[in-house]
Protein backbone atom coordinates (compact mmCIF):
# COMPACT_ATOMS: atom_id res chain seq x y z
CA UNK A 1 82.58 118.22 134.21
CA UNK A 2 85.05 117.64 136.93
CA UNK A 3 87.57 116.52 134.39
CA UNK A 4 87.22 119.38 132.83
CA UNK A 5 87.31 121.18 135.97
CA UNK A 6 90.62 119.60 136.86
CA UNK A 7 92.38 120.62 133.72
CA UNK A 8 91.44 123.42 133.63
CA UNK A 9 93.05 124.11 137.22
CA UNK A 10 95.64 122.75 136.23
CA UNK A 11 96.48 125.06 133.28
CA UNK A 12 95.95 128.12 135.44
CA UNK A 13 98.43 126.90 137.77
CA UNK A 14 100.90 125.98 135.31
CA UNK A 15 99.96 129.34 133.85
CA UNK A 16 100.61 131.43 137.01
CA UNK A 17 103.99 129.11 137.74
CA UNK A 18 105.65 130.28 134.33
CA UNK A 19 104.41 133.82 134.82
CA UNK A 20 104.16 134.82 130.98
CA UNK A 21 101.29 135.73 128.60
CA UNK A 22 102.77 134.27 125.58
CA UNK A 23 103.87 130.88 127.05
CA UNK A 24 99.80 130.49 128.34
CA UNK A 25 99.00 131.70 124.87
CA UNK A 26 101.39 129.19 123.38
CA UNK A 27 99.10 126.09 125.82
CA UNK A 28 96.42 126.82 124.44
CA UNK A 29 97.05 127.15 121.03
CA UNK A 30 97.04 123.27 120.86
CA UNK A 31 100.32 121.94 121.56
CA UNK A 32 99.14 118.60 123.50
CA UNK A 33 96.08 120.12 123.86
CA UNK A 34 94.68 116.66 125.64
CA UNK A 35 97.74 116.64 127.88
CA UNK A 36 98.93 120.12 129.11
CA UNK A 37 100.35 118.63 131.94
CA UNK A 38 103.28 117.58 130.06
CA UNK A 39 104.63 121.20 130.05
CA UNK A 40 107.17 121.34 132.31
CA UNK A 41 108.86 125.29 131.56
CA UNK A 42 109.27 127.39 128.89
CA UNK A 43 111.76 130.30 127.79
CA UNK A 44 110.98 133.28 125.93
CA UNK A 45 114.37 133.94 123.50
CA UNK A 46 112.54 136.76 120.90
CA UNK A 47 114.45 139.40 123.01
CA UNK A 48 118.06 137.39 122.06
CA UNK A 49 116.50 136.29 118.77
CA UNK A 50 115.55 138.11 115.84
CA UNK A 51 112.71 136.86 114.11
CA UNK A 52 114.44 136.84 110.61
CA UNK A 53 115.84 133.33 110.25
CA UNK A 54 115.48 132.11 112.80
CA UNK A 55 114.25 128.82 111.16
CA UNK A 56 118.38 128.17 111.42
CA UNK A 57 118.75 127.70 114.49
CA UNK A 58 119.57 124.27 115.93
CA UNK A 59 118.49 122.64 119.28
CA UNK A 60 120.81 120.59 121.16
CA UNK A 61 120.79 118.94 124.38
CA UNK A 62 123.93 117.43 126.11
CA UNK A 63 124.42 115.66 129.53
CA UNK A 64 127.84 115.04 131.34
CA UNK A 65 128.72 115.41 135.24
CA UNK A 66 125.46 114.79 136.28
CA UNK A 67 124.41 117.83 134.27
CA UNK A 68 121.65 118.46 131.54
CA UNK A 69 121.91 121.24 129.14
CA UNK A 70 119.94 122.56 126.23
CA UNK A 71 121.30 125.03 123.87
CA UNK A 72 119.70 126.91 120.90
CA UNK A 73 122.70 127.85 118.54
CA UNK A 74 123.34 128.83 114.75
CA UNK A 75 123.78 131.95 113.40
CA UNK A 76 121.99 134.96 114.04
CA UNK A 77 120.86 137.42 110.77
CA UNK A 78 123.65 139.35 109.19
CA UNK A 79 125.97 137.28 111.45
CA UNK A 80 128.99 135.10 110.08
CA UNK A 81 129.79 133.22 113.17
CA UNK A 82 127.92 130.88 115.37
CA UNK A 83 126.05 132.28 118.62
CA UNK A 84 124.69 130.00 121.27
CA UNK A 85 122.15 130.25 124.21
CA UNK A 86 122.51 127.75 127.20
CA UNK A 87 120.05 126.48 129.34
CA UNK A 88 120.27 123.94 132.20
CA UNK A 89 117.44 120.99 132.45
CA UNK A 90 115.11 123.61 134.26
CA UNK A 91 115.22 126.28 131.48
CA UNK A 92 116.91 128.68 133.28
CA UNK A 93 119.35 131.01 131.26
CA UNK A 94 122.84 130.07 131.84
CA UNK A 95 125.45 131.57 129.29
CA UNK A 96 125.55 132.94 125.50
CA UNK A 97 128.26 132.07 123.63
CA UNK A 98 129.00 134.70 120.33
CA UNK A 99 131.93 134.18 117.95
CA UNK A 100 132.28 130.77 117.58
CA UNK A 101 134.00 129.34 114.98
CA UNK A 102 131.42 126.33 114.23
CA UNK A 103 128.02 125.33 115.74
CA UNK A 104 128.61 121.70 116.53
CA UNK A 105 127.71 120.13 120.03
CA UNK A 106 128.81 117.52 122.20
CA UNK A 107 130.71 115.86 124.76
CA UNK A 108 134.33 114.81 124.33
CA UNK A 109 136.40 111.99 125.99
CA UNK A 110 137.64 114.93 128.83
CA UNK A 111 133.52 115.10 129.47
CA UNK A 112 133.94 118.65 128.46
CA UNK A 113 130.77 120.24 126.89
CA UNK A 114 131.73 121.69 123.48
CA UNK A 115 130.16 123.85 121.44
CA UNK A 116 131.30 125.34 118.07
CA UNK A 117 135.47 125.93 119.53
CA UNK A 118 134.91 126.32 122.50
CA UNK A 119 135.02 124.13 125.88
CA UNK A 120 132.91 124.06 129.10
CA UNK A 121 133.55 122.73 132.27
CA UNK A 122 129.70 120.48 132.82
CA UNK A 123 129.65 121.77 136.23
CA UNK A 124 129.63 125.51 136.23
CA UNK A 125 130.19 126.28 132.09
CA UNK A 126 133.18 127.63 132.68
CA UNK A 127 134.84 128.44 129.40
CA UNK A 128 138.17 125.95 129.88
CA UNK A 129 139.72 125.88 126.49
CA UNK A 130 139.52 126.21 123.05
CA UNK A 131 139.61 124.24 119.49
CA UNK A 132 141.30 125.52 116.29
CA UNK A 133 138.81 126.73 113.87
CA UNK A 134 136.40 124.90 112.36
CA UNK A 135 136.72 121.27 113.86
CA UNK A 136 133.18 121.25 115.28
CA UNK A 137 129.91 121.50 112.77
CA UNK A 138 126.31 120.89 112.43
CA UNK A 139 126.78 120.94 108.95
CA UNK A 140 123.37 122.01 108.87
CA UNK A 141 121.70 118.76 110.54
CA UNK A 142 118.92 119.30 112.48
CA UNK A 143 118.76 116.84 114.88
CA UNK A 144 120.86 114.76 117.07
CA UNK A 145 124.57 115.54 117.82
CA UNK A 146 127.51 117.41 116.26
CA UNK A 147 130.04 114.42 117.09
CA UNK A 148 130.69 111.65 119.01
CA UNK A 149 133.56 109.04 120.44
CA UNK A 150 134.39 105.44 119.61
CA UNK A 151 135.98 102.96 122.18
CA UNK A 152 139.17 104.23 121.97
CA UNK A 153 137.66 107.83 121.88
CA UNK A 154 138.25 108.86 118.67
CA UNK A 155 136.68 112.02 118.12
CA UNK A 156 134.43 111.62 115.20
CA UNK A 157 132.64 115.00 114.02
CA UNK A 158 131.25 117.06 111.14
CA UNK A 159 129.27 113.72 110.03
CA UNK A 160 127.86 114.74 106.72
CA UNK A 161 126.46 113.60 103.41
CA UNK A 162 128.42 115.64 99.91
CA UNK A 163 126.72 116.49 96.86
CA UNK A 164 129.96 116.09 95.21
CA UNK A 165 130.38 113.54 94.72
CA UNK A 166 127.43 112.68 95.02
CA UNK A 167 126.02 111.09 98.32
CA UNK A 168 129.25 110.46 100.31
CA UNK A 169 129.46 110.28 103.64
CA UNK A 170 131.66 112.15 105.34
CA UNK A 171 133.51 112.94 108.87
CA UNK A 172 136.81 113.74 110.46
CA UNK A 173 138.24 111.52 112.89
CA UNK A 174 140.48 113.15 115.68
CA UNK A 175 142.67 111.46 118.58
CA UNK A 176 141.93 111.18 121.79
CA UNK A 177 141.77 114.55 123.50
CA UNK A 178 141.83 116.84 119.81
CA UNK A 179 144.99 115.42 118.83
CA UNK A 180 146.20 114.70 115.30
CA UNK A 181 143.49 114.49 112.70
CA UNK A 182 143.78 110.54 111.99
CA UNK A 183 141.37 109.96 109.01
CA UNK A 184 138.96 111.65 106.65
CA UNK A 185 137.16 108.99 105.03
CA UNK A 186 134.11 108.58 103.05
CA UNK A 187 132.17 106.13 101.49
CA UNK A 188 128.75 105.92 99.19
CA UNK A 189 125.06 106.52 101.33
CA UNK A 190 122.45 106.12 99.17
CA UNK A 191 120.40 108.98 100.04
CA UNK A 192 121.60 112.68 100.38
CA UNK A 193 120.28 114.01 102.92
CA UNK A 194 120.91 113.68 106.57
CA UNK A 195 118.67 114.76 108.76
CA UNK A 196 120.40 113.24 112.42
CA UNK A 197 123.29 111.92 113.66
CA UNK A 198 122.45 109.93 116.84
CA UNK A 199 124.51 108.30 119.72
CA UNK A 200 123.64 105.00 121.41
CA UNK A 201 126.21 105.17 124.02
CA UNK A 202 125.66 101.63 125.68
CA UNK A 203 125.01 100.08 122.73
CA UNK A 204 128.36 101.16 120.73
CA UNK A 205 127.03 102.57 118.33
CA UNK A 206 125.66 105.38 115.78
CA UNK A 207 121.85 105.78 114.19
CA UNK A 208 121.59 108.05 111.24
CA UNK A 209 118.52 109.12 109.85
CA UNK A 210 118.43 109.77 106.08
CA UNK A 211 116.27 111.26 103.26
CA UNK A 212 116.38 111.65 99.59
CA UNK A 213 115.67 114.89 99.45
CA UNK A 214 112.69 114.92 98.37
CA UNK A 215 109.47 115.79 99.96
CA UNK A 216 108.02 118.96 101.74
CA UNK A 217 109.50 118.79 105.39
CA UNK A 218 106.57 120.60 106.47
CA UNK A 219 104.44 117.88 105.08
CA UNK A 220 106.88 114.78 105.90
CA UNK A 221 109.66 113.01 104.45
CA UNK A 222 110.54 109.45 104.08
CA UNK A 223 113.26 108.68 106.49
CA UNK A 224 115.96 105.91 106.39
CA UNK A 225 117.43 104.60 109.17
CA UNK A 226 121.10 103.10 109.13
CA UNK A 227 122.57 101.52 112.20
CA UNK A 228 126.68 101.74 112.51
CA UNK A 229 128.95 100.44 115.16
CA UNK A 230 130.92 103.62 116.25
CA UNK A 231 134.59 102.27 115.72
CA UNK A 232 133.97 101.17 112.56
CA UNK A 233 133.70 104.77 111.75
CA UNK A 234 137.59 105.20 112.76
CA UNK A 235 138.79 102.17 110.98
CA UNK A 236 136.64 103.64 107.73
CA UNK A 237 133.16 102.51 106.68
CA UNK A 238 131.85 100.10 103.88
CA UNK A 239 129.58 100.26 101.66
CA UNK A 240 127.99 97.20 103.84
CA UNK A 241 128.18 99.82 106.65
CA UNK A 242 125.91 102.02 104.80
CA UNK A 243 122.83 99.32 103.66
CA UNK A 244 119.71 102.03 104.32
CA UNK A 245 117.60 98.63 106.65
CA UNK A 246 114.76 100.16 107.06
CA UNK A 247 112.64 103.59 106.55
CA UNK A 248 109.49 105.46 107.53
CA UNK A 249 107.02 107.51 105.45
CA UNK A 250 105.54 111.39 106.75
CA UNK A 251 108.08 111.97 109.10
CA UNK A 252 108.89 115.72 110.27
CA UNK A 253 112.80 115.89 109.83
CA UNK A 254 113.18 118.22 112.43
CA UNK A 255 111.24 116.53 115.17
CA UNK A 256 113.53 113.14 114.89
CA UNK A 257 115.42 112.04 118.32
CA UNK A 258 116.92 108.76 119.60
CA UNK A 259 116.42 107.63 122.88
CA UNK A 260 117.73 104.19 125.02
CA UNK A 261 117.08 102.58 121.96
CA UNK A 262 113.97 103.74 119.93
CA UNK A 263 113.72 106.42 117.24
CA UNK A 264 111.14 109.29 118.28
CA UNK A 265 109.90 111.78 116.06
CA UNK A 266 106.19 113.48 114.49
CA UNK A 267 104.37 111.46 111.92
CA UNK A 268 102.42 114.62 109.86
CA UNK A 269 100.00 112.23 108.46
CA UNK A 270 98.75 110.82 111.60
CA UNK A 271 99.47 114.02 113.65
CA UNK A 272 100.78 112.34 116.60
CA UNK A 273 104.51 111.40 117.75
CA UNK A 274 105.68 107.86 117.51
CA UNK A 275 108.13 105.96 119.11
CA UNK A 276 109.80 103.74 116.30
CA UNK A 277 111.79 100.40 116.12
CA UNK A 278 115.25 101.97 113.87
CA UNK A 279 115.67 98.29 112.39
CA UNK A 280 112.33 97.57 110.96
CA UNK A 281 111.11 101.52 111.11
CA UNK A 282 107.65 99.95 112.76
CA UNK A 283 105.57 101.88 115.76
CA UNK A 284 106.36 100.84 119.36
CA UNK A 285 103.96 103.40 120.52
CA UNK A 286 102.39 106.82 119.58
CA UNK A 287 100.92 109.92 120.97
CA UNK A 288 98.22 112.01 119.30
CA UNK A 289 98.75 115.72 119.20
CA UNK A 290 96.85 117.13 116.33
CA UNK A 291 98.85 119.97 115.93
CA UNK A 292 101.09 121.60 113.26
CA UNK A 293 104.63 121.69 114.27
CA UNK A 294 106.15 122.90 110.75
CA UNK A 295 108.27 125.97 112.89
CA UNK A 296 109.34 123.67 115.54
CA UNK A 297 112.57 121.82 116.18
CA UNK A 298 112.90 119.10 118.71
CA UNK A 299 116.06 117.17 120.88
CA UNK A 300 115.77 114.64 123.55
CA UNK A 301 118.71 113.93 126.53
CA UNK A 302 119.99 110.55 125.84
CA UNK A 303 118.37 109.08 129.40
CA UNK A 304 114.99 110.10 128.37
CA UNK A 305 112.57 111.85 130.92
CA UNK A 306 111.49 114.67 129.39
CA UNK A 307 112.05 116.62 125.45
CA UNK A 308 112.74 119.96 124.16
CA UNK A 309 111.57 121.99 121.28
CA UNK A 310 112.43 124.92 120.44
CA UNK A 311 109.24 126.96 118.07
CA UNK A 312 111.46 129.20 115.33
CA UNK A 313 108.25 131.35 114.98
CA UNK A 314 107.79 132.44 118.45
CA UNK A 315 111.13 131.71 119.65
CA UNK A 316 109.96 130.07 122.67
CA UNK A 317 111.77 127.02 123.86
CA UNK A 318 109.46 124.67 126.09
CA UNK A 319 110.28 121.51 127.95
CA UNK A 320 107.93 118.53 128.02
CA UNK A 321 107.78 115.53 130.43
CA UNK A 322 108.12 112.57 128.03
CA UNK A 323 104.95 111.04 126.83
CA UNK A 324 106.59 107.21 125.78
């Protein structure tokens, strides 16, 4: 009784602390239902969002200068350019972004955020420069980062998997600072779907996360996991680059992340999140939840701490203290 008691305290407070209706209705309509606690804040974007398709926007979080940011970004209904909404690490509203050409996000070698074309100083998001159009996109993958740098730092971006011909991986490779576009290779992947491009930054190198295709993502996917040093990706990748080494059944696509090390992501078929090995695809730890998070997407800072996820029904994006 006292336990129960105690959380239940504890949800009014957190309650009254975000001050809005639909964020309490959104605790208790069973996301960590055992755990509210791990709510840290929440932001209410249906009044920059319109409900229709919103299911394309992409969640992105990016640290540089001692800063954390989280941005929701893609392209708004009857829109042909990319609009973004930035948040800091708190979930305050910081700056929208309309008219860009691309909806790619990352940091370059300068340490400038960038989003679609345009760049941001980390420390105040001042708008600092821009890139010619379109060097910078998602290509439609839901998770991870839009691009990333090898030692010499390359700019590698707009890492994707063609149809035609079929399953090649793809990716532009430009010189230090957006110089001269150096190489556009591609080589064979044997799956054709890519569902995140991830960053191990003190390891050297690049996770993707792969799927065939086929599958309901609302009912989980079998991901594939490749591990690639980063410059090999300037010097032009192998088919011995691309060996698929291990995989993972009744995975949610959009819920996949990478953090110091360890794949993270929402097994459907357990309903709980797991904390995965990417060489052997085996479970470090997990987390029940018991939920359905079909409308949700997910992205976790590289240092860990805490995760995002943004719900594309609601349009509510929520911060969670991190439960590995």
């Amino acid at each position: 009784m006292v336990l129960r008691a105690m959380r239940a305290a504890a949800l009014l407070t957190a309650a009254l602390a975000l001050g809005s209706c639909q964020v309490l209705e959104f605790m208790l309509g069973s996301v960590f239902p055992a755990s509210v606690t791990l709510l840290k804040a929440s932001a209410d974007l249906s009044g920059k969002i319109p409900a229709s398709k919103s299911d394309a926007m992409r969640l992105r979080v990016v640290e540089s200068g001692g800063k954390t940011y989280v941005i929701v970004v893609g392209t708004l209904p009857g829109g042909t350019t990319a609009t973004a909404f930035i948040y800091d690490d708190k979930l305050s509203f910081r700056k929208k972004l309309a008219s860009l050409s691309g909806d790619g996000v990352m940091v370059d070698g300068s340490g400038s955020i960038v989003v679609g074309n345009t760049l941001l100083s980390p420390s105040d998001l001042a708008v600092t420069g821009s890139l010619p159009a379109i060097i910078l996109s998602s290509n439609g993958v839901p998770c991870g980062v839009g691009g990333f740098l090898d030692s010499s730092s390359n700019e590698i971006v707009n890492v994707f998997i063609t149809e035609v011909p079929s399953n090649q991986l793809s990716y532009l490779v430009y010189a230090p600072g957006w110089g001269t576009l150096i190489n556009s290779p591609s080589d064979a992947i044997s799956d054709n779907r890519l569902d995140g491009v991830f960053d191990d930054a003190g390891a050297g190198t690049v996770v993707l996360a792969t799927h065939n295709g086929g599958g309901n993502q609302d009912k989980g996917v079998t991901c594939h996991f490749v591990t690639i040093p980063k410059d090999d990706f300037s010097s032009g990748l192998t088919a011995g680059d691309l060996t698929l080494s291990a995989s993972r059944d009744d995975l949610l696509a959009a819920s996949i992340g990478f953090v110091k090390g360890s794949i993270l992501a929402y097994d459907v078929k357990t309903s709980s999140f797991v904390r995965l090995n990417p060489a052997t695809g085996s479970t470090r730890d997990s987390f029940a939840a018991g939920t359905d998070f079909s409308s949700m997407v997910f992205a976790y800072p590289p240092s860990g701490g805490s995760f995002f996820a943004f719900d594309t029904d609601k349009r509510v994006l929520t911060k969670y203290a991190q439960w590995w």
